[in-house]
Protein backbone atom coordinates (compact mmCIF):
# COMPACT_ATOMS: atom_id res chain seq x y z
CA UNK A 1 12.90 -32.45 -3.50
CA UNK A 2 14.32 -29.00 -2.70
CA UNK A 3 13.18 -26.27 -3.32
CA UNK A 4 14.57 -24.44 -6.56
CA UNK A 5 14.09 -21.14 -5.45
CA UNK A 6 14.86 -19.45 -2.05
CA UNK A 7 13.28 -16.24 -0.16
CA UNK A 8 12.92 -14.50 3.03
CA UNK A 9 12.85 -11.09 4.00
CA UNK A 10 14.38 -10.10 7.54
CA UNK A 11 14.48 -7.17 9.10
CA UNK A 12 13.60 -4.81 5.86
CA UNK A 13 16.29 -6.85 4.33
CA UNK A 14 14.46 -9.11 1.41
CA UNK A 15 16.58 -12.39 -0.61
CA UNK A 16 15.86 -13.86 -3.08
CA UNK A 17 18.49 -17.26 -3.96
CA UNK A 18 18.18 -19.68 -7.44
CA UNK A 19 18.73 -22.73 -5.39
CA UNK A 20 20.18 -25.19 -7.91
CA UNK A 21 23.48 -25.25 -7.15
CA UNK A 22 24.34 -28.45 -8.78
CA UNK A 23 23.48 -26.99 -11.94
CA UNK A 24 24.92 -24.04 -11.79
CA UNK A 25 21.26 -22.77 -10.76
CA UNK A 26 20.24 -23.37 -14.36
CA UNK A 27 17.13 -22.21 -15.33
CA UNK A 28 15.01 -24.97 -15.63
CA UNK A 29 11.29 -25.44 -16.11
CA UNK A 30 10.39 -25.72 -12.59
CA UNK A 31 12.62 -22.84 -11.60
CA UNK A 32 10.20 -20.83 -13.51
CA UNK A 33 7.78 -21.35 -11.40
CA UNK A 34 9.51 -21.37 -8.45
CA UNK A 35 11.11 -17.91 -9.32
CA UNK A 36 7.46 -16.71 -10.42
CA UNK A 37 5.73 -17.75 -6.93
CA UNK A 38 8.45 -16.14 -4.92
CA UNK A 39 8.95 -13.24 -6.55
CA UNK A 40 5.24 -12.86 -6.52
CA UNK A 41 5.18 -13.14 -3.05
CA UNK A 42 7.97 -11.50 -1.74
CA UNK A 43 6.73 -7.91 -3.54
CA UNK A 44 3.67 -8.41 -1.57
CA UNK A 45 5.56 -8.22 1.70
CA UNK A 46 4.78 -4.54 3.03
CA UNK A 47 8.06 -4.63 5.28
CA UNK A 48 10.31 -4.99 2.37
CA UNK A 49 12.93 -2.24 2.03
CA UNK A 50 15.37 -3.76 -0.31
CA UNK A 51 16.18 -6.93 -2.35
CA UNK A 52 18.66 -8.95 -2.92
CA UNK A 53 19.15 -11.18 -5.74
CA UNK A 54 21.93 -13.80 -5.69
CA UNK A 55 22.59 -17.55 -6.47
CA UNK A 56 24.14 -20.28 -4.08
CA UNK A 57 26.90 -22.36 -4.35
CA UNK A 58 28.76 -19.92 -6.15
CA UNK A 59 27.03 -19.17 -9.38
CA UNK A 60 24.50 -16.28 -10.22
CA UNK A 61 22.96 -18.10 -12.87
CA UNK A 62 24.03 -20.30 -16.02
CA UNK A 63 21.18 -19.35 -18.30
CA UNK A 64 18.80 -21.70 -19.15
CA UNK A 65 18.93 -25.29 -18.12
CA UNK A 66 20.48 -27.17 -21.74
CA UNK A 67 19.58 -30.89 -20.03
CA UNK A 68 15.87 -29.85 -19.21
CA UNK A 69 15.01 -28.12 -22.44
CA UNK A 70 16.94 -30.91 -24.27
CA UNK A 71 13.87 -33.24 -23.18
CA UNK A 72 11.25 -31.25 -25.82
CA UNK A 73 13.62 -32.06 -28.56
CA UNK A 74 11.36 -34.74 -29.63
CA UNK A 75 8.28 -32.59 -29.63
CA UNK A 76 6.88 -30.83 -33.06
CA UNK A 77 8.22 -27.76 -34.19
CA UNK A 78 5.00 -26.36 -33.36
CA UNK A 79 4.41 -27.48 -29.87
CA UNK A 80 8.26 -26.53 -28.95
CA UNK A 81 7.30 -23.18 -30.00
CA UNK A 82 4.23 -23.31 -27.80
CA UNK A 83 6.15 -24.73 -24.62
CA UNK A 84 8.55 -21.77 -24.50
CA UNK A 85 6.25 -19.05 -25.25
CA UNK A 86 3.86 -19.92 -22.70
CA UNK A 87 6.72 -20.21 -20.37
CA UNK A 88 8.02 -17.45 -20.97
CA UNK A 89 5.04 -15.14 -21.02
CA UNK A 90 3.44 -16.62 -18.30
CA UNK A 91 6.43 -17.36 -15.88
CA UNK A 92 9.50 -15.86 -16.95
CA UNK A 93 8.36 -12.00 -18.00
CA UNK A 94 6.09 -11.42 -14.79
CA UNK A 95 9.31 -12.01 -12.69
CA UNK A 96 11.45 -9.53 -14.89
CA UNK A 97 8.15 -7.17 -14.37
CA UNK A 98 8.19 -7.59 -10.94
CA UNK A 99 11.68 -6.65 -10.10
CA UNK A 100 11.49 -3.79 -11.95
CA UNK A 101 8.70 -1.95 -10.39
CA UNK A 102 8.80 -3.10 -6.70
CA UNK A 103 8.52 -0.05 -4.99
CA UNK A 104 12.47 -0.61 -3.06
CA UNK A 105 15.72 -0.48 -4.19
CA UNK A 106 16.97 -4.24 -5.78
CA UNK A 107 20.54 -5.51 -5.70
CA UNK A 108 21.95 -8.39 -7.65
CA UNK A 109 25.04 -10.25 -6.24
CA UNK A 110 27.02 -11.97 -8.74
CA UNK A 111 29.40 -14.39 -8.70
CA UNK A 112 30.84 -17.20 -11.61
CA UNK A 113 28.34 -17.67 -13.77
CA UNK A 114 26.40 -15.11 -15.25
CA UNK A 115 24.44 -15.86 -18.66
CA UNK A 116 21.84 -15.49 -20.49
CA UNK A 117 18.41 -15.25 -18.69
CA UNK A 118 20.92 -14.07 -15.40
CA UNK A 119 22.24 -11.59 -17.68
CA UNK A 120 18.25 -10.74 -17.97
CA UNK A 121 17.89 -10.68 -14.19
CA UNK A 122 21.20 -8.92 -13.29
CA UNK A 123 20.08 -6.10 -15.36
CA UNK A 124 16.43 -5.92 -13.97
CA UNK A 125 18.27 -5.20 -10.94
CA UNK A 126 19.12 -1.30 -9.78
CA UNK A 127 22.55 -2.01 -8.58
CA UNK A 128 24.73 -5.28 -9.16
CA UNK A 129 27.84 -5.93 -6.76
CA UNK A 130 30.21 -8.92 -9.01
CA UNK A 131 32.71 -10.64 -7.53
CA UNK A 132 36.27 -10.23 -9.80
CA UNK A 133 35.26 -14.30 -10.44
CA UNK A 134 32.38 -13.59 -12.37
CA UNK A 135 31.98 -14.34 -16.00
CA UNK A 136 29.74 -13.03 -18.60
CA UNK A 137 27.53 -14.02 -22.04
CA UNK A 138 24.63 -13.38 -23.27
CA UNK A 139 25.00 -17.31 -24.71
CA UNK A 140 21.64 -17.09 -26.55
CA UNK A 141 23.03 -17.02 -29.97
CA UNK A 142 25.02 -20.09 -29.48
CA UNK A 143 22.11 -22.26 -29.17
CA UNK A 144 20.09 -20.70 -31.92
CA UNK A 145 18.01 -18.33 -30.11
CA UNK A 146 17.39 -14.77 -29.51
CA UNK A 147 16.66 -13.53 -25.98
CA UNK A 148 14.58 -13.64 -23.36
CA UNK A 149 13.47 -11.92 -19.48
CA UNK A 150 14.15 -8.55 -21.58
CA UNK A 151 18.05 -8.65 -22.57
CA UNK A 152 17.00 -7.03 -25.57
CA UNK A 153 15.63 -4.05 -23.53
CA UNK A 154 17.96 -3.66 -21.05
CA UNK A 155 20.68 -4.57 -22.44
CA UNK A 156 21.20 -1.10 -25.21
CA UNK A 157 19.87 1.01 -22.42
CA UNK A 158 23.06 0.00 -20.64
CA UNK A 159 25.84 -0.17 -23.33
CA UNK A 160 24.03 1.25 -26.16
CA UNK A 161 23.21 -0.62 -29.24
CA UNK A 162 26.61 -1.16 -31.06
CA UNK A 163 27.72 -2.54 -28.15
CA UNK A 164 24.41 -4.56 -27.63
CA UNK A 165 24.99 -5.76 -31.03
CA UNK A 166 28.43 -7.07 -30.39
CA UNK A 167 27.68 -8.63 -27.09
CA UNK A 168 24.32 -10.48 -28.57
CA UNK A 169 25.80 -11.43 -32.09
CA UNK A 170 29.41 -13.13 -30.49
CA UNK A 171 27.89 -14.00 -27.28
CA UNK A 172 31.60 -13.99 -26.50
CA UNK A 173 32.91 -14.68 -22.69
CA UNK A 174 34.03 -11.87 -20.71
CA UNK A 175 34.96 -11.30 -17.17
CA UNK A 176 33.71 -8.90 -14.28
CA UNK A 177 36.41 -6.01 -14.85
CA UNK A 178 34.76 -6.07 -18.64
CA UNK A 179 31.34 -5.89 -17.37
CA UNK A 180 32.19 -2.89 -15.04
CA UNK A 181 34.00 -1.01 -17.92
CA UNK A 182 30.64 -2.01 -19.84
CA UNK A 183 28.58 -0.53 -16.90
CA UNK A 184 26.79 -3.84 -16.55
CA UNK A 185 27.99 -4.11 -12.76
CA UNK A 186 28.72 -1.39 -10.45
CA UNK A 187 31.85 -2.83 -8.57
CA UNK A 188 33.64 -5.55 -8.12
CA UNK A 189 35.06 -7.16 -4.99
CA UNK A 190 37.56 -10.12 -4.33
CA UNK A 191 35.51 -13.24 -3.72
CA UNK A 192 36.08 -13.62 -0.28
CA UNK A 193 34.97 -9.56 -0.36
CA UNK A 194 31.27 -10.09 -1.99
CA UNK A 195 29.22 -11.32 1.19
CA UNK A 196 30.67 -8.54 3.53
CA UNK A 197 30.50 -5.67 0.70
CA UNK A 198 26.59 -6.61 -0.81
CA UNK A 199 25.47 -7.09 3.16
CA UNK A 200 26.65 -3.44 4.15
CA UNK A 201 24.93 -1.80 0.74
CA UNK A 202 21.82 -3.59 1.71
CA UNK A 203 21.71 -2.50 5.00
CA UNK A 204 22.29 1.06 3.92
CA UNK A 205 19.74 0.73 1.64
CA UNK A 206 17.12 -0.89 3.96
CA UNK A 207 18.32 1.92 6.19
CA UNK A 208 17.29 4.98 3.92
CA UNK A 209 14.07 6.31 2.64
CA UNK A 210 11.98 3.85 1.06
CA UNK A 211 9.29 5.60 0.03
CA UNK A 212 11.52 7.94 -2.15
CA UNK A 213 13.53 5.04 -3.24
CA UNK A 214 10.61 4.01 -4.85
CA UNK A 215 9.55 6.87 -6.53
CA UNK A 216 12.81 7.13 -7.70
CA UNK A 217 12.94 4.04 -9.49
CA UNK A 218 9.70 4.34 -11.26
CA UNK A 219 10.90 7.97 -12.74
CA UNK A 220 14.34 6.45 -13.75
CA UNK A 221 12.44 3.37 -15.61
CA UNK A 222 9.75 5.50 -17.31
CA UNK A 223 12.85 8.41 -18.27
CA UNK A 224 13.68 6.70 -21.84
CA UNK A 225 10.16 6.18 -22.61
CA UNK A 226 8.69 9.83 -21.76
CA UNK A 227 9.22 13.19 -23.21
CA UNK A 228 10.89 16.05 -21.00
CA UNK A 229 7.75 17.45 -20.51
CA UNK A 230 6.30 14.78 -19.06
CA UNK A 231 9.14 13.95 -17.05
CA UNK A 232 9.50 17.38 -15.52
CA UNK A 233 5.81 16.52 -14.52
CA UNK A 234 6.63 13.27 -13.15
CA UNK A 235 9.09 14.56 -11.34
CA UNK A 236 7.26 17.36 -9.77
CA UNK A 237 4.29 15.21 -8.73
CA UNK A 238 6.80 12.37 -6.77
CA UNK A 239 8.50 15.25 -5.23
CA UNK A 240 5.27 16.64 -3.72
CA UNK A 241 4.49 13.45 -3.33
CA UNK A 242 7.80 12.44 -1.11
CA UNK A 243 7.58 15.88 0.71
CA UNK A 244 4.08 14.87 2.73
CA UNK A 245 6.12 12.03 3.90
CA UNK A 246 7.82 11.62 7.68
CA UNK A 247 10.81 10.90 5.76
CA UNK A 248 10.93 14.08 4.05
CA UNK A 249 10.34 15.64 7.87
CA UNK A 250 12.99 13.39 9.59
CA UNK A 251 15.72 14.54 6.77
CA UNK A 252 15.26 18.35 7.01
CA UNK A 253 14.96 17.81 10.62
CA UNK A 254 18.46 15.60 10.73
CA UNK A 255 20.49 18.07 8.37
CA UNK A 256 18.82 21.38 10.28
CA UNK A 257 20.19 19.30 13.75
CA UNK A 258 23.57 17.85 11.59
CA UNK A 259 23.17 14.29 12.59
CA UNK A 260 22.07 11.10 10.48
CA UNK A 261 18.64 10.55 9.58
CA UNK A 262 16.79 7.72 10.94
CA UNK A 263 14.43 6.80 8.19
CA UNK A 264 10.93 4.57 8.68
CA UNK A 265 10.21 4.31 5.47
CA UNK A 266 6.89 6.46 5.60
């Protein structure tokens, strides 16, 4: 059987693939588990400098897998209920968790199908590169549900709530140059564009300053939550913090000498 869920991480340069390309890489109940042990182990990796997210076979991710849930329909109300929330809390949230506080910079490239829970994962993402062949929904709505992998969080932080609202209640279709005006994606490439232009920002990224990439995402995802004061703290302690690093040497030494920096990561 193959496996569900891909990773590797080479030269600084982590990947993470949904491997379920028949299916549109589905979210099925395996999957879960699959995406759970390998995200678990990849943010253990000490050599990891960035991440990138993706799905093979042309598809991010189709949202959850309709067939495999379709197979509880003769369960009780109750133990339906039970089924998902354990999933969920026990497999799905810990990988949402995890790819929002790994200590490196995390990029999700998107092509055809992105819904619901890869709506979830795009957004725990820092960056997301779409291909102009992507398509968009949040989907949940149309099968009687809610959310899930923290749409409901991310998703008003990123387009505010009316907008949230909208995108949530309709779970309407829409395409990658409506996610960009949205300021769900960053860019977006032609197709044939997407491997050469999400390769290059990784290796930029896995090029730069990793320990300060780090710190930088933990102040920008505890920003909304904290008051000024304690994110003018924050923000003083990571900069003293990042300033006893070699980085921190290497770029004053690089600018002072007016060449490029070669960050370690240190």
């Amino acid at each position: 059987m193959a496996q569900t869920v891909l990773w590797e991480v080479v030269d600084g340069i982590g990947r993470l693939e949904l491997n379920r390309p028949e299916s549109l890489n589905a979210l099925s109940f395996d999957m879960m588990e699959a995406l759970d042990a390998a995200s678990a182990a990849l943010v253990q990796r000490t050599d990891l400098r960035v991440l990138v997210v993706s799905g093979r076979g042309g598809h991010f991710m189709a949202g959850g897998d309709i067939r495999d849930f379709s197979r509880l329909l003769d369960r009780t109300p109750g133990e339906r209920r039970e089924t998902f929330r354990t999933a969920i809390e026990q497999r799905v949230n810990p990988v949402v968790e995890r790819l929002s506080r790994v200590p490196c910079p995390v990029v999700a490239k998107v092509s055809g199908a992105c819904a619901g829970f890869g709506m979830s994962l795009m957004l725990a993402c820092d960056l997301a590169i779409a291909s102009s062949d992507a398509v968009f929904t949040t989907a949940y709505a149309m099968l009687g549900l809610p959310a899930d992998g923290g749409l409901s969080y991310f998703l008003p932080r990123a387009v505010g709530s009316r907008r949230a609202a909208e995108l949530f209640l309709l779970a309407e279709r829409f395409d990658a140059q409506r996610a960009l005006e949205l300021g769900l994606v960053n860019r977006v490439v032609a197709p044939e564009a997407l491997d050469a232009e999400v390769e290059a920002l990784a290796a930029r990224l896995a090029a730069g300053p990793s320990y300060a990439y780090g710190r930088i995402r933990s102040l920008l995802a505890d920003s909304l939550e904290q008051s000024l004061e304690a994110q003018l703290l924050a923000e003083a302690e990571a900069f003293g913090d990042c300033s006893a690093t070699e980085d921190f040497v290497e770029g004053i030494e690089a600018f002072l000498a007016k060449r490029k920096p070669r960050f370690r990561g240190r």
